[in-house]
C-alpha atoms as a PDB file:
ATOM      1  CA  UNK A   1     -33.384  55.098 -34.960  1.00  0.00           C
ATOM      2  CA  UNK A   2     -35.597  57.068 -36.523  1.00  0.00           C
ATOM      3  CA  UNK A   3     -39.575  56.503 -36.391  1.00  0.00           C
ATOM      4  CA  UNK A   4     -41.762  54.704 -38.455  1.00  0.00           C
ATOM      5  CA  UNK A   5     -43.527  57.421 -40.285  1.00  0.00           C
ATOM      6  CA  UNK A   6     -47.705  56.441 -40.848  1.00  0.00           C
ATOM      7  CA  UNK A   7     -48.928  54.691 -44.597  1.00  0.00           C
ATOM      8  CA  UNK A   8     -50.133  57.018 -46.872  1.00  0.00           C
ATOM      9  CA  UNK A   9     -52.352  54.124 -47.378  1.00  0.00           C
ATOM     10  CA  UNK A  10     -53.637  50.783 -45.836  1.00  0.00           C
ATOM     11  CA  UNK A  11     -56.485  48.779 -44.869  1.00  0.00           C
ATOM     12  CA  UNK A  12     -57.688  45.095 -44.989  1.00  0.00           C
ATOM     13  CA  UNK A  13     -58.072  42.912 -47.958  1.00  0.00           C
ATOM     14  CA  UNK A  14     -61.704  41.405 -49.321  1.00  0.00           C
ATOM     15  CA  UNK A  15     -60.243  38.937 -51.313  1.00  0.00           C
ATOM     16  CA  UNK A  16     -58.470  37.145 -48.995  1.00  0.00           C
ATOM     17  CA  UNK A  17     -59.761  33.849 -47.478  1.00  0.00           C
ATOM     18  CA  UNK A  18     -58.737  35.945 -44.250  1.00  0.00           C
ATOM     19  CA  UNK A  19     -58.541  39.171 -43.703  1.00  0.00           C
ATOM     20  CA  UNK A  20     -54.757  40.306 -44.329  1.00  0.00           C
ATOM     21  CA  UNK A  21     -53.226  44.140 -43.586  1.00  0.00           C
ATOM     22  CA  UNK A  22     -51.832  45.865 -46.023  1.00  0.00           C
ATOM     23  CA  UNK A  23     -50.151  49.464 -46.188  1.00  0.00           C
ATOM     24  CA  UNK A  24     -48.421  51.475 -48.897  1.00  0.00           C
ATOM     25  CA  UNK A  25     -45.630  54.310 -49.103  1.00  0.00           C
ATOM     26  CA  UNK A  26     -45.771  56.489 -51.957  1.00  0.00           C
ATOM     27  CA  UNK A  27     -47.443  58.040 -54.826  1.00  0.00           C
ATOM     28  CA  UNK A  28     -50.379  56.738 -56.433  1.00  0.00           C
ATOM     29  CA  UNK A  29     -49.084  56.907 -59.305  1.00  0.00           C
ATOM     30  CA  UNK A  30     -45.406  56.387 -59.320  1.00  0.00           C
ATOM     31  CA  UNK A  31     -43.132  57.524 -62.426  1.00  0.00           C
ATOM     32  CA  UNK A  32     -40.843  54.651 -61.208  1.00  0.00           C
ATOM     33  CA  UNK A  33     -43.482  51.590 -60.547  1.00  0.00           C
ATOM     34  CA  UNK A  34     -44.469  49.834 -57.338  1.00  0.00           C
ATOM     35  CA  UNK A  35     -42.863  47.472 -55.745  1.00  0.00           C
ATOM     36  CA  UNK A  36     -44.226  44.274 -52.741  1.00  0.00           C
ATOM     37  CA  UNK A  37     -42.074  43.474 -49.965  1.00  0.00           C
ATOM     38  CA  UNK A  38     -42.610  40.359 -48.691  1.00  0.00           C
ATOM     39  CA  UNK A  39     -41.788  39.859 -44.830  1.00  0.00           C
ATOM     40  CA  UNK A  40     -39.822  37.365 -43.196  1.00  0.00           C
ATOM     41  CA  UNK A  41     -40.842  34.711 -40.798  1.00  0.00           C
ATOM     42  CA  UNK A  42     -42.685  32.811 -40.978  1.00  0.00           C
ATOM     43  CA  UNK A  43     -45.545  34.213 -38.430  1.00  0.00           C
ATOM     44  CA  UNK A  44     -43.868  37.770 -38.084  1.00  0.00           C
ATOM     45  CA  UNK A  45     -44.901  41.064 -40.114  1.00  0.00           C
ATOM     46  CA  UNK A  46     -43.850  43.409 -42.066  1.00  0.00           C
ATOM     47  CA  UNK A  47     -43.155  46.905 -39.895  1.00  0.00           C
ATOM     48  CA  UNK A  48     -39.174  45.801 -38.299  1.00  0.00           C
ATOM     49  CA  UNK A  49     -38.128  45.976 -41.984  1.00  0.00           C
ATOM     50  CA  UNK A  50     -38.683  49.379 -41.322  1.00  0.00           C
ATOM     51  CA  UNK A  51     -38.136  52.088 -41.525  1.00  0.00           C
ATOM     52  CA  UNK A  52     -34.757  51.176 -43.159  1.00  0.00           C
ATOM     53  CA  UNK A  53     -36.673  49.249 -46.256  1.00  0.00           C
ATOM     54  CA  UNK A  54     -38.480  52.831 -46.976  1.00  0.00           C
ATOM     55  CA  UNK A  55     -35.168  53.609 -49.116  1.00  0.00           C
ATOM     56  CA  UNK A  56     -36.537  51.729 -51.619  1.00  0.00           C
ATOM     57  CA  UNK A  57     -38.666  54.333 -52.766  1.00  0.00           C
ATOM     58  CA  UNK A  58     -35.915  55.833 -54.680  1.00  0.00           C
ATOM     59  CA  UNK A  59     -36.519  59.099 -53.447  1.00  0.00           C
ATOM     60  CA  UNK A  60     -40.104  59.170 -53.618  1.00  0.00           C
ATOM     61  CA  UNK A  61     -40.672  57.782 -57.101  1.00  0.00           C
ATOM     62  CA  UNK A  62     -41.482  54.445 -56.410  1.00  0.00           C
ATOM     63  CA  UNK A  63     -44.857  53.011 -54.453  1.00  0.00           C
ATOM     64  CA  UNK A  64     -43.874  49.746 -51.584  1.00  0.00           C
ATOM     65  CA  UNK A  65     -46.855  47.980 -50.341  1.00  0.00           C
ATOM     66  CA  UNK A  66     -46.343  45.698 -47.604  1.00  0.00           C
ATOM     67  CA  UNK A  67     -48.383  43.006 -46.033  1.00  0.00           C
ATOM     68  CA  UNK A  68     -48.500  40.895 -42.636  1.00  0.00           C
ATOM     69  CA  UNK A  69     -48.560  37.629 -44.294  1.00  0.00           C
ATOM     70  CA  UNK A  70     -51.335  35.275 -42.456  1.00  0.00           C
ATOM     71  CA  UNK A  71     -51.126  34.647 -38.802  1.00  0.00           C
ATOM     72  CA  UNK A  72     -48.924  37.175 -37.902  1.00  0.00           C
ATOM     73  CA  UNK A  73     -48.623  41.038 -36.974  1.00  0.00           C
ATOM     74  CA  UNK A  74     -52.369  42.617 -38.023  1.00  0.00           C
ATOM     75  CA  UNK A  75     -53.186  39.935 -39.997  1.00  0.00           C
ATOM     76  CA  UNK A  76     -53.741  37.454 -36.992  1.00  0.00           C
ATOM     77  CA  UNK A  77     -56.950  35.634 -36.188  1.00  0.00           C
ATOM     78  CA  UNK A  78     -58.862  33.194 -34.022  1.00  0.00           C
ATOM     79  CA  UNK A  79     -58.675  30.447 -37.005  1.00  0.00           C
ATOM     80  CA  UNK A  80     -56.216  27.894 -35.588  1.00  0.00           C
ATOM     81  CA  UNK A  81     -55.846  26.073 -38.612  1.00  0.00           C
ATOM     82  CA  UNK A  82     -51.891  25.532 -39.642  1.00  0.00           C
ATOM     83  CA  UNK A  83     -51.031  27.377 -42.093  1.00  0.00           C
ATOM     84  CA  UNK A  84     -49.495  26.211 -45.064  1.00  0.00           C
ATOM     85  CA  UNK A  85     -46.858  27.213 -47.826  1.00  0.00           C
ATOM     86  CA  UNK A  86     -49.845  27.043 -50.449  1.00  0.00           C
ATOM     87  CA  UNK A  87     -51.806  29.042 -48.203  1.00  0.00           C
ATOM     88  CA  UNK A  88     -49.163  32.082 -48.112  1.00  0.00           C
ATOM     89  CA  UNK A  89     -48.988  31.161 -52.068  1.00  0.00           C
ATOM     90  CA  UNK A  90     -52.770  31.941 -52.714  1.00  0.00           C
ATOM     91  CA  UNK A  91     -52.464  34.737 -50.134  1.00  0.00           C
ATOM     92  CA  UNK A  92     -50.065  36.476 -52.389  1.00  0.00           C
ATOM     93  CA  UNK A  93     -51.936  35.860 -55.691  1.00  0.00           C
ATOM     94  CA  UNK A  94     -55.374  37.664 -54.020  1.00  0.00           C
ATOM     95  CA  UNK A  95     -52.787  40.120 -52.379  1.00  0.00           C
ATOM     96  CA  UNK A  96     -51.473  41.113 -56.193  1.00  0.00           C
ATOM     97  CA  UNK A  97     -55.110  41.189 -57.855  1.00  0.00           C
ATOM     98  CA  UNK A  98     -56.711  43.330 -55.307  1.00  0.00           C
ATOM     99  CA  UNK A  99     -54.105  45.610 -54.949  1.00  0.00           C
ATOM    100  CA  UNK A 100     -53.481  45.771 -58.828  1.00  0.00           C
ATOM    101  CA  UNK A 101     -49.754  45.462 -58.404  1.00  0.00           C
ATOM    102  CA  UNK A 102     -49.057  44.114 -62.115  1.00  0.00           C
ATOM    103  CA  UNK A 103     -46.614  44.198 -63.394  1.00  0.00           C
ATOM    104  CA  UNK A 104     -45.259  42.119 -60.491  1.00  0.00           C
ATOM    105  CA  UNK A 105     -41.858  43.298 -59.065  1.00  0.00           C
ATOM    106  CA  UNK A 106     -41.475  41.251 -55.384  1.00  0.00           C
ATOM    107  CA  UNK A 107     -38.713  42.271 -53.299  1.00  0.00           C
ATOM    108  CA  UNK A 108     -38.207  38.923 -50.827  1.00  0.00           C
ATOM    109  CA  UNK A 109     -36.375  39.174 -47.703  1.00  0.00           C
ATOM    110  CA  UNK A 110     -35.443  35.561 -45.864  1.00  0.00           C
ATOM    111  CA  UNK A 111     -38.307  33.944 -45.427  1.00  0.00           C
ATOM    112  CA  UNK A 112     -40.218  36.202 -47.717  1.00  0.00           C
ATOM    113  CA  UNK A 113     -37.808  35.685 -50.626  1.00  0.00           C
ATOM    114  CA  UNK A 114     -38.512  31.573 -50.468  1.00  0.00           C
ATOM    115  CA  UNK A 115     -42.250  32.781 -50.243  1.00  0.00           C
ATOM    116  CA  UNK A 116     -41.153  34.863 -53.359  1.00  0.00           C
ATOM    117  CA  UNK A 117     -39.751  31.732 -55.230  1.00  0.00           C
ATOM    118  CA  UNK A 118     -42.513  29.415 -53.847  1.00  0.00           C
ATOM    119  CA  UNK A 119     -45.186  31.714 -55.512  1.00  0.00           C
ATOM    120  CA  UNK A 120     -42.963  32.674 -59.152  1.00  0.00           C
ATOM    121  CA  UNK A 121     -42.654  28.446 -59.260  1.00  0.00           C
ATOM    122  CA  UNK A 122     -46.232  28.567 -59.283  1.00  0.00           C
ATOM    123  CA  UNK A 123     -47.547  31.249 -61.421  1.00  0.00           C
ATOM    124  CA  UNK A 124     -45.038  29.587 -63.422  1.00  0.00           C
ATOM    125  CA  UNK A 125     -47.230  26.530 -63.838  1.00  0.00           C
ATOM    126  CA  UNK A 126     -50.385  28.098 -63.731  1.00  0.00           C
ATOM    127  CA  UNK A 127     -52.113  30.351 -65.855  1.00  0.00           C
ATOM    128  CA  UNK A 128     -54.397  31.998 -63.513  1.00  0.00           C
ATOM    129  CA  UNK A 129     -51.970  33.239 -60.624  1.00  0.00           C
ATOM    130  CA  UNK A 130     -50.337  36.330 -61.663  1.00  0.00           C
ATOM    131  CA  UNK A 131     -46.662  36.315 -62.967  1.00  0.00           C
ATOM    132  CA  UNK A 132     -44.003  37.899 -61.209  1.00  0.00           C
ATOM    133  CA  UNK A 133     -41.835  40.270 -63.673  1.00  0.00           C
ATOM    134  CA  UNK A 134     -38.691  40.927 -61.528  1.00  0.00           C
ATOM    135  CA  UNK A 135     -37.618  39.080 -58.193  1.00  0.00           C
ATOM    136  CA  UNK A 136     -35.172  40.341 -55.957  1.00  0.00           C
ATOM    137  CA  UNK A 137     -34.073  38.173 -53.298  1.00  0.00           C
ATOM    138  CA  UNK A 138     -32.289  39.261 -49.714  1.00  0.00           C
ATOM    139  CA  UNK A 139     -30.364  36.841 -47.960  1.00  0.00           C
ATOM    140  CA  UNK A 140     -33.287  34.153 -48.786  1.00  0.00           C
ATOM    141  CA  UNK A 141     -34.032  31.426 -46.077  1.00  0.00           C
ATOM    142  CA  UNK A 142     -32.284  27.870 -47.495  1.00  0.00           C
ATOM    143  CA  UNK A 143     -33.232  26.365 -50.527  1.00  0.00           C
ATOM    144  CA  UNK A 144     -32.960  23.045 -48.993  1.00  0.00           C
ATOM    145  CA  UNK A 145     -34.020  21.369 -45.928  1.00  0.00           C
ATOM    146  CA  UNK A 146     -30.277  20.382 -45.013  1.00  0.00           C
ATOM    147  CA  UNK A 147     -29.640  24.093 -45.349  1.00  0.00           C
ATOM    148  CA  UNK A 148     -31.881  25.316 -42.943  1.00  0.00           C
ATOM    149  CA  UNK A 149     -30.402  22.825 -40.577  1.00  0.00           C
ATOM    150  CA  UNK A 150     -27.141  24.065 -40.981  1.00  0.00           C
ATOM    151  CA  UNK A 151     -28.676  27.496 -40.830  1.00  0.00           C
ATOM    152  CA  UNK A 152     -30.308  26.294 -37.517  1.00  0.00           C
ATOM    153  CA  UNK A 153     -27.361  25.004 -35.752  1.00  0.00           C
ATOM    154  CA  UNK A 154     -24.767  28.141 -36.921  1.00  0.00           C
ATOM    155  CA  UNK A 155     -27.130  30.279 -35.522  1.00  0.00           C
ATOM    156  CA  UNK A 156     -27.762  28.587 -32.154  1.00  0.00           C
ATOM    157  CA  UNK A 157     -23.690  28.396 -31.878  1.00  0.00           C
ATOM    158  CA  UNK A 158     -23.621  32.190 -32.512  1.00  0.00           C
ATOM    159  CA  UNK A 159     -26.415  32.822 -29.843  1.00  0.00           C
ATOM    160  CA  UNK A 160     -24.007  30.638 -27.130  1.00  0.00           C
ATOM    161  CA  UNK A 161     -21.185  32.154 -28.309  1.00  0.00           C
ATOM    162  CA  UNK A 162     -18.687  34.194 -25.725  1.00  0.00           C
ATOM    163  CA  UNK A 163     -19.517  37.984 -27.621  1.00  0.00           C
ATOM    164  CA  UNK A 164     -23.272  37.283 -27.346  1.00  0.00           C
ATOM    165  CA  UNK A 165     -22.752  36.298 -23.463  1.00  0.00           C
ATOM    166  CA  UNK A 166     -20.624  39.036 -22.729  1.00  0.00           C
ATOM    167  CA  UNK A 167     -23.301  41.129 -24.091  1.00  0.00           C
ATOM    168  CA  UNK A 168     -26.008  39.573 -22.067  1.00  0.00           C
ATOM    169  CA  UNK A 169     -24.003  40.030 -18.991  1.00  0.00           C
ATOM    170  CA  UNK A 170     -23.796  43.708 -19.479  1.00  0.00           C
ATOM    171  CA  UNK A 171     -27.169  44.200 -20.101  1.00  0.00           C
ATOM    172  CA  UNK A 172     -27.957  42.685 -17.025  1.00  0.00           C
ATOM    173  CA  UNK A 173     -25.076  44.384 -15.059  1.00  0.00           C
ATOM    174  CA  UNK A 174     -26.856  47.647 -16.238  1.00  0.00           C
ATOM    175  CA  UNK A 175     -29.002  49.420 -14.355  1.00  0.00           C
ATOM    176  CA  UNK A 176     -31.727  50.220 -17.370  1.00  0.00           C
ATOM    177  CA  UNK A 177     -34.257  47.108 -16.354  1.00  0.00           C
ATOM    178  CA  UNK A 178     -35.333  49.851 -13.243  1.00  0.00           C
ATOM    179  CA  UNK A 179     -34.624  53.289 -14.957  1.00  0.00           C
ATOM    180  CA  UNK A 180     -35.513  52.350 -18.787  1.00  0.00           C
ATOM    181  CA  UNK A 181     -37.896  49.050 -18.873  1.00  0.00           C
ATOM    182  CA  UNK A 182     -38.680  50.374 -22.401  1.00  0.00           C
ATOM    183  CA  UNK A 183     -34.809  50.309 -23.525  1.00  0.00           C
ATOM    184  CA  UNK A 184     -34.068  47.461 -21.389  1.00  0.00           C
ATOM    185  CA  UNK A 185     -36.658  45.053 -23.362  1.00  0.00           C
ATOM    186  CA  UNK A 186     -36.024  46.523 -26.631  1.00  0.00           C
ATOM    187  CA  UNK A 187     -32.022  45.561 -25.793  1.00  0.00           C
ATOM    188  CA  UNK A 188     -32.802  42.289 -24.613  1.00  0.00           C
ATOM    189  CA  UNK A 189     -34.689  41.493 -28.060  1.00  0.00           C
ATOM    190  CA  UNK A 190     -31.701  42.930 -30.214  1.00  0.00           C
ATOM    191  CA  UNK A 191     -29.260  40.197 -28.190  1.00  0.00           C
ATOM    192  CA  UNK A 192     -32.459  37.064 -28.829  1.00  0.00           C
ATOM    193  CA  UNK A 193     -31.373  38.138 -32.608  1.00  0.00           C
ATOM    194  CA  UNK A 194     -27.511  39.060 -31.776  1.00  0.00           C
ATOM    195  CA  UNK A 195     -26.468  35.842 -33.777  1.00  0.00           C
ATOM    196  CA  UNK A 196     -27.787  37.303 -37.323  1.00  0.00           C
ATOM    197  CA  UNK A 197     -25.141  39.584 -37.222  1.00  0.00           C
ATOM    198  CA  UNK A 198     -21.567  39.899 -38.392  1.00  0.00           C
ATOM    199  CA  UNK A 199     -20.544  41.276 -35.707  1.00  0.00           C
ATOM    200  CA  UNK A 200     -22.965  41.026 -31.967  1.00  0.00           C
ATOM    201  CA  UNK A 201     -22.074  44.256 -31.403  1.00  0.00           C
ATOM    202  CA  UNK A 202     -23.813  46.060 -34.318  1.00  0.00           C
ATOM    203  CA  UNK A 203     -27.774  44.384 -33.291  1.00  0.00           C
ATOM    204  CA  UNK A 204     -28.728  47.784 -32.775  1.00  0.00           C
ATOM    205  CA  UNK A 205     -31.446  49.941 -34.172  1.00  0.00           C
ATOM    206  CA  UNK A 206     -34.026  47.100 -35.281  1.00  0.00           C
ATOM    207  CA  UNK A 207     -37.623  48.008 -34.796  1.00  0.00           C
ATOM    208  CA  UNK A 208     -38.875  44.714 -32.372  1.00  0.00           C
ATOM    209  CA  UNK A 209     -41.148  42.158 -34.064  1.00  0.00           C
ATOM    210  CA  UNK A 210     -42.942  38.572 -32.173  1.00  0.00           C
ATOM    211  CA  UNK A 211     -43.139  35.588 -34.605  1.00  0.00           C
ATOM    212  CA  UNK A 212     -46.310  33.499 -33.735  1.00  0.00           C
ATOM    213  CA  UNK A 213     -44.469  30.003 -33.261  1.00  0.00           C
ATOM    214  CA  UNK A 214     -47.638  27.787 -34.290  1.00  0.00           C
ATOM    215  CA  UNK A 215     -47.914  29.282 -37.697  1.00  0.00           C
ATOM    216  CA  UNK A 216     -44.043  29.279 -38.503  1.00  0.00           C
ATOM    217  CA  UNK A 217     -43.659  25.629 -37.144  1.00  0.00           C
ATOM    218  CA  UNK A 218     -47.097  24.882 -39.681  1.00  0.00           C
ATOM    219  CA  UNK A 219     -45.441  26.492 -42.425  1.00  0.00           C
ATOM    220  CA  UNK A 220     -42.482  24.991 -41.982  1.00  0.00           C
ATOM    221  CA  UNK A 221     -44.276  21.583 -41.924  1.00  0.00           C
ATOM    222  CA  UNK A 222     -45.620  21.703 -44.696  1.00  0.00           C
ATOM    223  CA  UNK A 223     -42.877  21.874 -46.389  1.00  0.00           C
ATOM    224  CA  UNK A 224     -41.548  18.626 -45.354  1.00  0.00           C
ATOM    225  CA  UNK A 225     -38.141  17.751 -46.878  1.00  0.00           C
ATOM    226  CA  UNK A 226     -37.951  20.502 -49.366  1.00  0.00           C
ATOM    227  CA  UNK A 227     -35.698  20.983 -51.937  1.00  0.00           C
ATOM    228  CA  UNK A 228     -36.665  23.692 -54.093  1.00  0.00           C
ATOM    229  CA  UNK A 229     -33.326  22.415 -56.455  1.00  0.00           C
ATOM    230  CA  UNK A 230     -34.430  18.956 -56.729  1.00  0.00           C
ATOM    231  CA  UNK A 231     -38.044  19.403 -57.142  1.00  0.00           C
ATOM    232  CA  UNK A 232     -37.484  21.842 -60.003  1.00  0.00           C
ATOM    233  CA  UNK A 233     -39.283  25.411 -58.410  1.00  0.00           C
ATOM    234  CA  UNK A 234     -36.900  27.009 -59.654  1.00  0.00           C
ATOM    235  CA  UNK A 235     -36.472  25.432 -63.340  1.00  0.00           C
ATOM    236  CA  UNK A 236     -39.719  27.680 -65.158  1.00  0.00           C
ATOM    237  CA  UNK A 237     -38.724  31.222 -62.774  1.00  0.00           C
ATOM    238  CA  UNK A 238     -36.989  33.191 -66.544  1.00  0.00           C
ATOM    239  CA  UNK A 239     -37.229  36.717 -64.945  1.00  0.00           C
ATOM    240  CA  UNK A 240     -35.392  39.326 -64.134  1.00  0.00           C
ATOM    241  CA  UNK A 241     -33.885  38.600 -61.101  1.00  0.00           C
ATOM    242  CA  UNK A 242     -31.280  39.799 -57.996  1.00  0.00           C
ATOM    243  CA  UNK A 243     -29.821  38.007 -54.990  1.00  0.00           C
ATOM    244  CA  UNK A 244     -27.942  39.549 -52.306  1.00  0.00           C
ATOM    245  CA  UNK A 245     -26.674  37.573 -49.535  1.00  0.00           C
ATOM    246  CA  UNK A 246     -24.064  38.555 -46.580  1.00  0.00           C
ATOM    247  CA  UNK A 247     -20.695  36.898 -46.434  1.00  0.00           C
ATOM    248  CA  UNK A 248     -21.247  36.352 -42.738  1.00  0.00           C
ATOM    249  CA  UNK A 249     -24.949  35.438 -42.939  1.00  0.00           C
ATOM    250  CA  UNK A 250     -25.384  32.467 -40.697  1.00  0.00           C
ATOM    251  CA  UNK A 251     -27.483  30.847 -43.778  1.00  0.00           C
ATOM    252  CA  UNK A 252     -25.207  29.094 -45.860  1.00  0.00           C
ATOM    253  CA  UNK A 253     -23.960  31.362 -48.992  1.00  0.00           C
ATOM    254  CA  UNK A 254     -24.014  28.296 -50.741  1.00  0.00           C
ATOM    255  CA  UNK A 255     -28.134  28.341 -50.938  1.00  0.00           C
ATOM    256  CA  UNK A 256     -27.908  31.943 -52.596  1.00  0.00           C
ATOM    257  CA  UNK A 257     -25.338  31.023 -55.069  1.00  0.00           C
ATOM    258  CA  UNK A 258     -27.455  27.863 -55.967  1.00  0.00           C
ATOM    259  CA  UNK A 259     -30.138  30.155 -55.715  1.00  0.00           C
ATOM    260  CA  UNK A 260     -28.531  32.787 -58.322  1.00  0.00           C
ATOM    261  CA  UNK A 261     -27.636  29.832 -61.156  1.00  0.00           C
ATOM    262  CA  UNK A 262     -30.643  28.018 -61.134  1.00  0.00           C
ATOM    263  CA  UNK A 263     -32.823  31.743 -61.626  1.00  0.00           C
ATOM    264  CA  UNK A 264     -29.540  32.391 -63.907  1.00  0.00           C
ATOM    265  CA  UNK A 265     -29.663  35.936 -61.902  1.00  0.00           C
ATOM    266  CA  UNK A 266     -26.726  38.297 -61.049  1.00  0.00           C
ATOM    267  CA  UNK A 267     -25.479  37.723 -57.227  1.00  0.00           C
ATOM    268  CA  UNK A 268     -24.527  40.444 -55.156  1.00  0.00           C
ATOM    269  CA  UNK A 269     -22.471  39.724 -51.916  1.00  0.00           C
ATOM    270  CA  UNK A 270     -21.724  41.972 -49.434  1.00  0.00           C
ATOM    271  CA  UNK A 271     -19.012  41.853 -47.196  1.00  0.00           C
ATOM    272  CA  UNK A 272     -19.032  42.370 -43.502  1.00  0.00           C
ATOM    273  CA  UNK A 273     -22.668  41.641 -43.427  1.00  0.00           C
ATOM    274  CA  UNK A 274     -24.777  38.881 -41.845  1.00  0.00           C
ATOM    275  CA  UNK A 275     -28.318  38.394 -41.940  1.00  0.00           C
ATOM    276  CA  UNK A 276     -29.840  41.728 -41.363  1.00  0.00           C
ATOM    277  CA  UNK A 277     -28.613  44.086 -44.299  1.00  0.00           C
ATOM    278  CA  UNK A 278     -30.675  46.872 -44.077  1.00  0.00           C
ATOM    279  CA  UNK A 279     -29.042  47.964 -41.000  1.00  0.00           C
ATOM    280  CA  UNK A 280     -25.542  46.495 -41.554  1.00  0.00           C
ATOM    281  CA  UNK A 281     -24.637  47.354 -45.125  1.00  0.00           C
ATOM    282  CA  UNK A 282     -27.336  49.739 -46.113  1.00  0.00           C
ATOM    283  CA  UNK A 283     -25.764  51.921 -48.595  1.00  0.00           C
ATOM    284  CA  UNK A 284     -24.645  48.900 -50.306  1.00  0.00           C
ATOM    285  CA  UNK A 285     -27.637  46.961 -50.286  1.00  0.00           C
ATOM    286  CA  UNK A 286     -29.705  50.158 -51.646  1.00  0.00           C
ATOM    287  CA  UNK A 287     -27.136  50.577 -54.075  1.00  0.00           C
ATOM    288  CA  UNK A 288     -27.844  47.118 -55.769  1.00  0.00           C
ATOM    289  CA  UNK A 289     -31.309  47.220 -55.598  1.00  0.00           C
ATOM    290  CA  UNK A 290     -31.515  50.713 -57.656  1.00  0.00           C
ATOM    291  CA  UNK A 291     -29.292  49.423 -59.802  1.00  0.00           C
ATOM    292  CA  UNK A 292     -31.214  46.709 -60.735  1.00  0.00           C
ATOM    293  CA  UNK A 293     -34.678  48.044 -60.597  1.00  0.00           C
ATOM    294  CA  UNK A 294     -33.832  51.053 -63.079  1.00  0.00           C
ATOM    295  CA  UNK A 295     -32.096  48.822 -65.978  1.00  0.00           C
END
């Protein structure tokens, strides 16, 4: 895998009721816009989406900012407060201002693209938080709380399953714990995420990433029983928008195609794909989203 090449830009925000980091990649001024990626999670940050999410840039024409949302990667503090969806909401809103990123475009990936609905529902509803003007949304975490439980248990099946064990058991038949500690770690976190995949075989070539557990479980609170169908989030999002999910995705394509009707968007799925698909389906994913950005 290739490295992560260094921002041209980054720093801290001011605006923030915490201190978040932020980074770009790309021209100042870009002939073909900027674009915010929003991270999944929660609790995690932005740099394992890369540096396969740098293809966005379309060659170079196009600016991608990136933050680590609140209480995870550089944007961690001592404040143990939980951390709530309408915390990550305002976040994003003082993220947007400072950074002058309007128009909006948000490119959402799992938990980033229910952050990315979340936020749209809101600026929706009120005047003073900055409208998103396109959404595109990767394999976005469930819609519903029953969703995410199915999500929860197909995933812990996958991570029991025999292909997963087989692959453990290799890696620990190996030899690379004494001669590569380095290779033997990064391994052993590809196999904690094996069950993402379409195939076990293919967790490969993902830069590593820790989720802090007390601000995901907070976030995750807060939500309580959601149902962002039921509760009408979605009814006032009339953008532009794009979801892509992965036939094998071990969240329920059912939540993306529910997704896709209520936003009235176009739904892209790609097949032979799980969870992850900048690594398993890249040319197809890119593909898409260059489609749909340059209409």
């Amino acid at each position: 895998m290739p490295p992560i090449p260094p921002p041209d830009r980054s720093g801290m925000t001011t605006s923030t009721e915490l201190p978040l980091y932020w980074c770009a990649y790309g021209p100042d001024n870009p002939p073909a816009g900027r674009v915010l990626v929003l991270h999944g999670g929660p609790g995690a940050s932005h740099d394992y989406l890369l540096p396969q999410m740098l293809q966005l840039a379309g060659g170079g024409g196009r600016e991608l900012l990136f933050y680590d949302q609140r209480g995870g990667g550089q944007s961690k503090s001592d404040d143990r407060s939980p951390v709530t969806w309408l915390a990550h909401v305002a976040d994003l809103a003082a993220v947007v201002r400072e950074l002058a990123l309007e128009p909006l475009t948000l490119v959402g990936y799992s938990w980033g693209a229910l952050l990315a609905l979340l936020y749209a529902g809101e600026a929706a509803r009120d005047a003073r938080i900055p409208r998103v003007e396109r959404l595109v949304l990767l394999d976005p975490a469930p819609l519903t709380r029953a969703w995410r439980a199915e999500f929860e248990a197909e995933f812990a099946r996958r991570q029991a399953g025999a292909d997963v064990q087989a692959l453990r058991q290799e890696l620990a038949d190996s030899d690379l714990r004494t001669t590569d500690p380095e290779a033997y770690r990064h391994r052993a976190f590809e196999l904690s995420v094996a069950g993402y995949f379409s195939d076990p075989r293919r967790a490969r070539d993902l830069t590593p990433f820790r989720v802090t557990g007390r601000v995901q479980q907070s976030v995750w609170d807060s939500l309580g029983e959601f149902d962002l169908l039921a509760d009408h989030t979605l009814a006032g999002i009339r953008v532009p928008s794009l979801v892509i999910h992965g036939r094998q995705d071990p969240i329920p394509l059912a939540s993306s195609e529910a997704c896709a009707r209520a936003l009235g968007a176009g739904l892209v799925v790609l097949e032979d794909c799980g969870h992850v698909p900048y690594v398993e389906q890249p040319s197809a994913l890119f593909a898409a989203i260059e489609e749909f950005l340059t209409m």
